[in-house]
PDB file of N, CA and C in Angstrom:
ATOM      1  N   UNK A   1       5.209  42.608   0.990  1.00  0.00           N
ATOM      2  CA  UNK A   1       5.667  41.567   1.878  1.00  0.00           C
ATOM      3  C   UNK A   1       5.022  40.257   1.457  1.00  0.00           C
ATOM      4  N   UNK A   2       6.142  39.175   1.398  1.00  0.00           N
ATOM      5  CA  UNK A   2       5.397  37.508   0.763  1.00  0.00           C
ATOM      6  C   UNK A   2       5.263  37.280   2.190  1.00  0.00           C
ATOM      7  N   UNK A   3       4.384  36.352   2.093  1.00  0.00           N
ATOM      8  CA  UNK A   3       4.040  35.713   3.467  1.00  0.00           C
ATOM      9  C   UNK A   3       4.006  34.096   2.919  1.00  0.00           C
ATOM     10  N   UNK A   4       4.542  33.077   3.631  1.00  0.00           N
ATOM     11  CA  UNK A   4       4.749  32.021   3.107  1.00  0.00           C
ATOM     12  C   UNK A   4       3.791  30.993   3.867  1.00  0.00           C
ATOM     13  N   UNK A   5       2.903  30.071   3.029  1.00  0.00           N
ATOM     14  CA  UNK A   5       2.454  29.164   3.684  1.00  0.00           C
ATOM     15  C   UNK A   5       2.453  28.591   4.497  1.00  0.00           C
ATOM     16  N   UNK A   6       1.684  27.959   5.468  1.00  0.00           N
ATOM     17  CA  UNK A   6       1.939  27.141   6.276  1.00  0.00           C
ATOM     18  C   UNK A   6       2.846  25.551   6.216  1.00  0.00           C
ATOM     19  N   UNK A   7       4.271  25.748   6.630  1.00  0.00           N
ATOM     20  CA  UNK A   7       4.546  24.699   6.409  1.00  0.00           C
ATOM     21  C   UNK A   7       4.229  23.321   7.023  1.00  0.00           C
ATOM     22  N   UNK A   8       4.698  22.596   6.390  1.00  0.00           N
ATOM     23  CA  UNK A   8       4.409  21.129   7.480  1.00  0.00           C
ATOM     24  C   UNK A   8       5.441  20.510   7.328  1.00  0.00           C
ATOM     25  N   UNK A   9       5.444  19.943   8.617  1.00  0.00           N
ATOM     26  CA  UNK A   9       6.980  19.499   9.372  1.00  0.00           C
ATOM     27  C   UNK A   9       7.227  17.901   9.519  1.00  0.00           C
ATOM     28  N   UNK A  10       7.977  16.898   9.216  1.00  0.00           N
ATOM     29  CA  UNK A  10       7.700  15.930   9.257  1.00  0.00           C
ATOM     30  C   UNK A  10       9.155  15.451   9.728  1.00  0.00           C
ATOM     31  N   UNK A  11       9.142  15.334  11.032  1.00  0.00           N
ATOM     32  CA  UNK A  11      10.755  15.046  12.296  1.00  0.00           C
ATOM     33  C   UNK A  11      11.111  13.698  12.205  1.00  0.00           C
ATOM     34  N   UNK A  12      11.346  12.942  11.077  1.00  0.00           N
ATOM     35  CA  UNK A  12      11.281  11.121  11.178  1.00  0.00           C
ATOM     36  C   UNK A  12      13.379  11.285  10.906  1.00  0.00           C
ATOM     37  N   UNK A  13      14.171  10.835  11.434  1.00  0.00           N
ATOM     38  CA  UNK A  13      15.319  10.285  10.947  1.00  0.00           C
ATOM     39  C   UNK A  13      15.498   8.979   9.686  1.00  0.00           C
ATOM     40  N   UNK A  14      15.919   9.133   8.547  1.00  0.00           N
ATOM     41  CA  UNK A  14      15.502   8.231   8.174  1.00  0.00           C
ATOM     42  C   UNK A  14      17.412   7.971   7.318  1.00  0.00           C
ATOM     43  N   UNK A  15      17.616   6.764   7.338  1.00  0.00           N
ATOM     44  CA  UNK A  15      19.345   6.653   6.557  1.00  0.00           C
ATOM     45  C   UNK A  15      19.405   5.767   4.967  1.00  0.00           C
ATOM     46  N   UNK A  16      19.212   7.829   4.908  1.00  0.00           N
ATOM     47  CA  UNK A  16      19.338   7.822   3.088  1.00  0.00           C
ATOM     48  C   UNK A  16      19.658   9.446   3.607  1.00  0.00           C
ATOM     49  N   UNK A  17      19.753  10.257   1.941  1.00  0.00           N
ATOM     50  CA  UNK A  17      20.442  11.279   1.831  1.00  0.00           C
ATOM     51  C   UNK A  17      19.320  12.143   2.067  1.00  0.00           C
ATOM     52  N   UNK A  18      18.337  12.617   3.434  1.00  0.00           N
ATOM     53  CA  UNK A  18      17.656  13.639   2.972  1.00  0.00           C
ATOM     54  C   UNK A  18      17.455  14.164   4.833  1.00  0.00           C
ATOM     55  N   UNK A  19      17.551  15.485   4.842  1.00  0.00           N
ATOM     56  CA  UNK A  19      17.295  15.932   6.242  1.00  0.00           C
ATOM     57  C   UNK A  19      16.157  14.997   7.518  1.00  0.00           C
ATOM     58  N   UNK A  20      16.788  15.102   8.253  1.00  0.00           N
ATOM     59  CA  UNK A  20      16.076  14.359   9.525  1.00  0.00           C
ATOM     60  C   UNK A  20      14.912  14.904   9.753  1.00  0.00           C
ATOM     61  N   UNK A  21      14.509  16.360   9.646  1.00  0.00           N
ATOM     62  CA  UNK A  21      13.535  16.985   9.716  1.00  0.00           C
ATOM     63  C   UNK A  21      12.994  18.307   8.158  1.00  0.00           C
ATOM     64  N   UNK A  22      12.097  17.316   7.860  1.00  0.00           N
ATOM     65  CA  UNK A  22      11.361  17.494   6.346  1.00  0.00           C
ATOM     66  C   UNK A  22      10.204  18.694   6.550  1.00  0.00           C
ATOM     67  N   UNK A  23      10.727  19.638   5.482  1.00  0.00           N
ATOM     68  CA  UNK A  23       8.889  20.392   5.219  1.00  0.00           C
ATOM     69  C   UNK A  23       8.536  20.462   3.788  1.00  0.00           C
ATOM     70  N   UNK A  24       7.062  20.565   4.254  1.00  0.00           N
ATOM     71  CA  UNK A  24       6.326  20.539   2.623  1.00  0.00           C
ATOM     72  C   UNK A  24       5.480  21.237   2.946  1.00  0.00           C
ATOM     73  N   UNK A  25       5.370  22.036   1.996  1.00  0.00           N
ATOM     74  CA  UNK A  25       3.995  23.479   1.300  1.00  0.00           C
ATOM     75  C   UNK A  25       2.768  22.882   1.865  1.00  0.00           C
ATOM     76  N   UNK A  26       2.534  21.503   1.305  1.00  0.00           N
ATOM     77  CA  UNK A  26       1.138  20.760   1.616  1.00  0.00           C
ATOM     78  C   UNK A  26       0.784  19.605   2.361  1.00  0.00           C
ATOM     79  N   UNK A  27      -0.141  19.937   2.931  1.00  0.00           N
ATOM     80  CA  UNK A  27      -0.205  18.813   4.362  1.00  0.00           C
ATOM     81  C   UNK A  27       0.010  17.265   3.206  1.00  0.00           C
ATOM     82  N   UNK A  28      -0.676  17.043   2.202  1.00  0.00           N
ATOM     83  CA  UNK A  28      -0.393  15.776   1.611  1.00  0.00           C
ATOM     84  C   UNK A  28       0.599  15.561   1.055  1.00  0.00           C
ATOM     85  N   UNK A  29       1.743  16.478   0.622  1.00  0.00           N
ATOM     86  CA  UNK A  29       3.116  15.884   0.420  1.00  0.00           C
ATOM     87  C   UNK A  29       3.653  15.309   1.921  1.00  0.00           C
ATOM     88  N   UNK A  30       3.551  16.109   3.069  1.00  0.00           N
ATOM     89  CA  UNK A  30       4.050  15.606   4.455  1.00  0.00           C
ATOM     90  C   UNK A  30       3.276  13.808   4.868  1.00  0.00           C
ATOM     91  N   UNK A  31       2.478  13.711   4.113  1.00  0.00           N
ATOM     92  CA  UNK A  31       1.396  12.663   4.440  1.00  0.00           C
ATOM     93  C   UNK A  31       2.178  11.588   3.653  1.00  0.00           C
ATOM     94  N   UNK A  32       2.209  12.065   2.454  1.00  0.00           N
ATOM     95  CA  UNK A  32       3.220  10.942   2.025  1.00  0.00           C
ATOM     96  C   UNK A  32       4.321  10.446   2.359  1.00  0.00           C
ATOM     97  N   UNK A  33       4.950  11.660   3.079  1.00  0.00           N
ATOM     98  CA  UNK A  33       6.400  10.834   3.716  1.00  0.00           C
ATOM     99  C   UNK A  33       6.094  10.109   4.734  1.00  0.00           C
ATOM    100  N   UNK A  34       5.342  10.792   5.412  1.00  0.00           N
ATOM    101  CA  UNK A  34       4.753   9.870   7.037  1.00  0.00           C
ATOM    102  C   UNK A  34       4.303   8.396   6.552  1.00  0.00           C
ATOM    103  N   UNK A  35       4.234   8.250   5.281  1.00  0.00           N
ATOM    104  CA  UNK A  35       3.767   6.722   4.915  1.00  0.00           C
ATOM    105  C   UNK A  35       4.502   6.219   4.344  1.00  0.00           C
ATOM    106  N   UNK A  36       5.656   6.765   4.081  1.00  0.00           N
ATOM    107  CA  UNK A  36       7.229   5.752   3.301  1.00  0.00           C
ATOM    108  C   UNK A  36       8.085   5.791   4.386  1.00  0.00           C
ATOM    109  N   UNK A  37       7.718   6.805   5.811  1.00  0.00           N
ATOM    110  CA  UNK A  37       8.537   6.276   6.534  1.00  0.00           C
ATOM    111  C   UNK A  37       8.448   5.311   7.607  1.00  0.00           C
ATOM    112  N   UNK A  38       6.691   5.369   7.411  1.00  0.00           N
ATOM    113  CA  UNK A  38       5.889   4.002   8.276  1.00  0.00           C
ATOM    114  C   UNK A  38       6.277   2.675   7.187  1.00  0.00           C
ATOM    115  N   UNK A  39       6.303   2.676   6.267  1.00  0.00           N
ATOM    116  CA  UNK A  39       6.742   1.251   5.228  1.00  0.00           C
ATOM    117  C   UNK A  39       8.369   1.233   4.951  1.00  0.00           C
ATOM    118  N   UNK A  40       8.878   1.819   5.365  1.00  0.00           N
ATOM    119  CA  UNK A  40      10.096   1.301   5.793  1.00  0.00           C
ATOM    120  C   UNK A  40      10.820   1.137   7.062  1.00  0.00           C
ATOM    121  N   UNK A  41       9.986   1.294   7.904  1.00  0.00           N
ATOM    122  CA  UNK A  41       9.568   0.923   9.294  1.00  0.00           C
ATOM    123  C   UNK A  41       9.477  -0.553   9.239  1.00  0.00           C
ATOM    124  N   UNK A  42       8.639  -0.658   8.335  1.00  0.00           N
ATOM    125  CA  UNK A  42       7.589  -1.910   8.234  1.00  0.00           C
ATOM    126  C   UNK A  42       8.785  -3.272   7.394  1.00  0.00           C
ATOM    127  N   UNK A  43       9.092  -2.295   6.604  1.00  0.00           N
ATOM    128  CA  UNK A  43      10.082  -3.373   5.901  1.00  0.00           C
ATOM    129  C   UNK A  43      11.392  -3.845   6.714  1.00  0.00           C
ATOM    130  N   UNK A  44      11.775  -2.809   7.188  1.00  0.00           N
ATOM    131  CA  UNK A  44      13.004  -2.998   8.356  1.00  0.00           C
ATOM    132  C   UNK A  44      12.972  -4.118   9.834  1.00  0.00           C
ATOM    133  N   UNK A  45      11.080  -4.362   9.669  1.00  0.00           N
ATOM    134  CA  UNK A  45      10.879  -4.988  11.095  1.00  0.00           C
ATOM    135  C   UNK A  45      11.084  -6.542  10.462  1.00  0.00           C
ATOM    136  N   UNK A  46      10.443  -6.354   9.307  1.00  0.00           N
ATOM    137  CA  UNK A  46      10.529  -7.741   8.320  1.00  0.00           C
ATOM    138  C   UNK A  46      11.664  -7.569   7.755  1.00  0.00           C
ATOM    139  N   UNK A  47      12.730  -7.442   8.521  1.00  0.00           N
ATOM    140  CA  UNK A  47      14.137  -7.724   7.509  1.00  0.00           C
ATOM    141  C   UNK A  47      14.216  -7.673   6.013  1.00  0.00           C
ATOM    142  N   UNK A  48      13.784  -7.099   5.708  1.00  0.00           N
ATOM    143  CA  UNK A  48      13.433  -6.826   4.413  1.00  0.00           C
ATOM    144  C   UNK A  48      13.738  -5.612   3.595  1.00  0.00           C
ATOM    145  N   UNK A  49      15.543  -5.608   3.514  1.00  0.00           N
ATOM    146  CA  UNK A  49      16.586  -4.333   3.487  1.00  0.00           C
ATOM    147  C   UNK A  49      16.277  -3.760   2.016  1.00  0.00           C
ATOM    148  N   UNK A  50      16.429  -4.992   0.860  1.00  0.00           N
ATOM    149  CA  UNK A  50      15.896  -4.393  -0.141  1.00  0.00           C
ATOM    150  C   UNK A  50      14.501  -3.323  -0.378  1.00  0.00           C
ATOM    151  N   UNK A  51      13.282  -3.687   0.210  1.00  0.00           N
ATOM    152  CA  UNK A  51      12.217  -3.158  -0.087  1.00  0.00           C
ATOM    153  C   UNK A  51      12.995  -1.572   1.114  1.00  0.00           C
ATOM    154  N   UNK A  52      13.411  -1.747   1.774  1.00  0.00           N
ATOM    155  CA  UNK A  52      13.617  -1.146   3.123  1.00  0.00           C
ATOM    156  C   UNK A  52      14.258   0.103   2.055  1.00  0.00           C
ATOM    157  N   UNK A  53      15.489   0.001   1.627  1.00  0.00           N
ATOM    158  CA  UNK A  53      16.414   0.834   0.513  1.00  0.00           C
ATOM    159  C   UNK A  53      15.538   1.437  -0.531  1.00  0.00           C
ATOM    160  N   UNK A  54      14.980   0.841  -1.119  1.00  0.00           N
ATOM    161  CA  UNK A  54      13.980   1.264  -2.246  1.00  0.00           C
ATOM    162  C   UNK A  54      12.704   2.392  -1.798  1.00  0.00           C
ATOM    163  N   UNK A  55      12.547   2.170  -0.532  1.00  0.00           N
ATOM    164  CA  UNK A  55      11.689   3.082  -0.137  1.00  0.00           C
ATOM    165  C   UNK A  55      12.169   4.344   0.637  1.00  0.00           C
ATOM    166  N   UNK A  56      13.818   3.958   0.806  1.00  0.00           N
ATOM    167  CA  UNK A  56      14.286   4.968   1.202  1.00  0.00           C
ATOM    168  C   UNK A  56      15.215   5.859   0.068  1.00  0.00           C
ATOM    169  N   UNK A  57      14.867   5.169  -1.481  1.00  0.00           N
ATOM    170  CA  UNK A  57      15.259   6.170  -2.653  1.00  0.00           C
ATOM    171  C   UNK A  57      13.645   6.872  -2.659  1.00  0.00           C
ATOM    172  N   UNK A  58      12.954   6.481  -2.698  1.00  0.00           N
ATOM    173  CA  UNK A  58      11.547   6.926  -2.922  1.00  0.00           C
ATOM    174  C   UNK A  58      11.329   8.040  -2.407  1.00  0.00           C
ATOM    175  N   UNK A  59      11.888   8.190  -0.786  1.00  0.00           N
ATOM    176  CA  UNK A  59      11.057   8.823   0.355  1.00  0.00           C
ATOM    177  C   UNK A  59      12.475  10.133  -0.578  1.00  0.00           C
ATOM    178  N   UNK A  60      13.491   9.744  -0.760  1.00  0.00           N
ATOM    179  CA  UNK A  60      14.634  10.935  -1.057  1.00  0.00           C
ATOM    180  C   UNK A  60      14.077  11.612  -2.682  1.00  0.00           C
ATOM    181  N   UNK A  61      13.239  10.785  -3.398  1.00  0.00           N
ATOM    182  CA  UNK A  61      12.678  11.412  -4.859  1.00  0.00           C
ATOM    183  C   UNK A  61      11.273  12.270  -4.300  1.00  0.00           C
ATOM    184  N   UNK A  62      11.057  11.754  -3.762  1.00  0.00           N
ATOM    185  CA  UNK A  62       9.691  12.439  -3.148  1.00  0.00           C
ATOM    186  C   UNK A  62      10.053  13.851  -2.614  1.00  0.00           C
ATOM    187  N   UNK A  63      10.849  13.555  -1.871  1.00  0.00           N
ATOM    188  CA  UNK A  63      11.461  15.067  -0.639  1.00  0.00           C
ATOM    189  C   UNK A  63      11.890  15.877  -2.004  1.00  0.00           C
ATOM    190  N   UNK A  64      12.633  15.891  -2.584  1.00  0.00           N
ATOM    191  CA  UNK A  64      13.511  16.808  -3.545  1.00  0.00           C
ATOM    192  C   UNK A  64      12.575  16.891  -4.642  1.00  0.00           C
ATOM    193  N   UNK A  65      12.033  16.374  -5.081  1.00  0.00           N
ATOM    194  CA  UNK A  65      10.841  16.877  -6.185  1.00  0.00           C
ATOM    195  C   UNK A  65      10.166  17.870  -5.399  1.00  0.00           C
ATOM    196  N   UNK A  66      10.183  18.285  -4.477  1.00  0.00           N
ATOM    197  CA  UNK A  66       8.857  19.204  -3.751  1.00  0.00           C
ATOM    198  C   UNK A  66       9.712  20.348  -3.301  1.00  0.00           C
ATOM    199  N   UNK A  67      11.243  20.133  -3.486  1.00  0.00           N
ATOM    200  CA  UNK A  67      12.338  21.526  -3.609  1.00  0.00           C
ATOM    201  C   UNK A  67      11.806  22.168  -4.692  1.00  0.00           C
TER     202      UNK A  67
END
């Protein structure tokens, strides 16, 4: 019997191509999204669509590299 790690769960909606609710093997891959989805938070408050988009290809290279 495999028994699978503890995942970690990361519930942010974010509009780009990647599930509303994210898991990762390791608490610091989840850590990283929690911080591209706080900086595009951040960029979105500062109208600031470009940086806003770019971090929401990032947050979608990040998620799928860890498939």
């Amino acid at each position: 019997m495999s028994l699978r790690g503890q995942a970690h769960r990361v519930d942010e909606p974010v509009e780009t191509e990647v599930p509303d609710s994210r898991e990762y093997d390791s608490e610091s891959a989840a850590e990283v999204d929690e911080a591209l989805c706080e900086a595009i938070a951040a960029a979105e408050a500062d109208d600031n669509e470009y940086l806003a988009q770019l971090l929401r290809h990032e947050l979608g290279s990040h998620y799928y590299q860890t498939r």
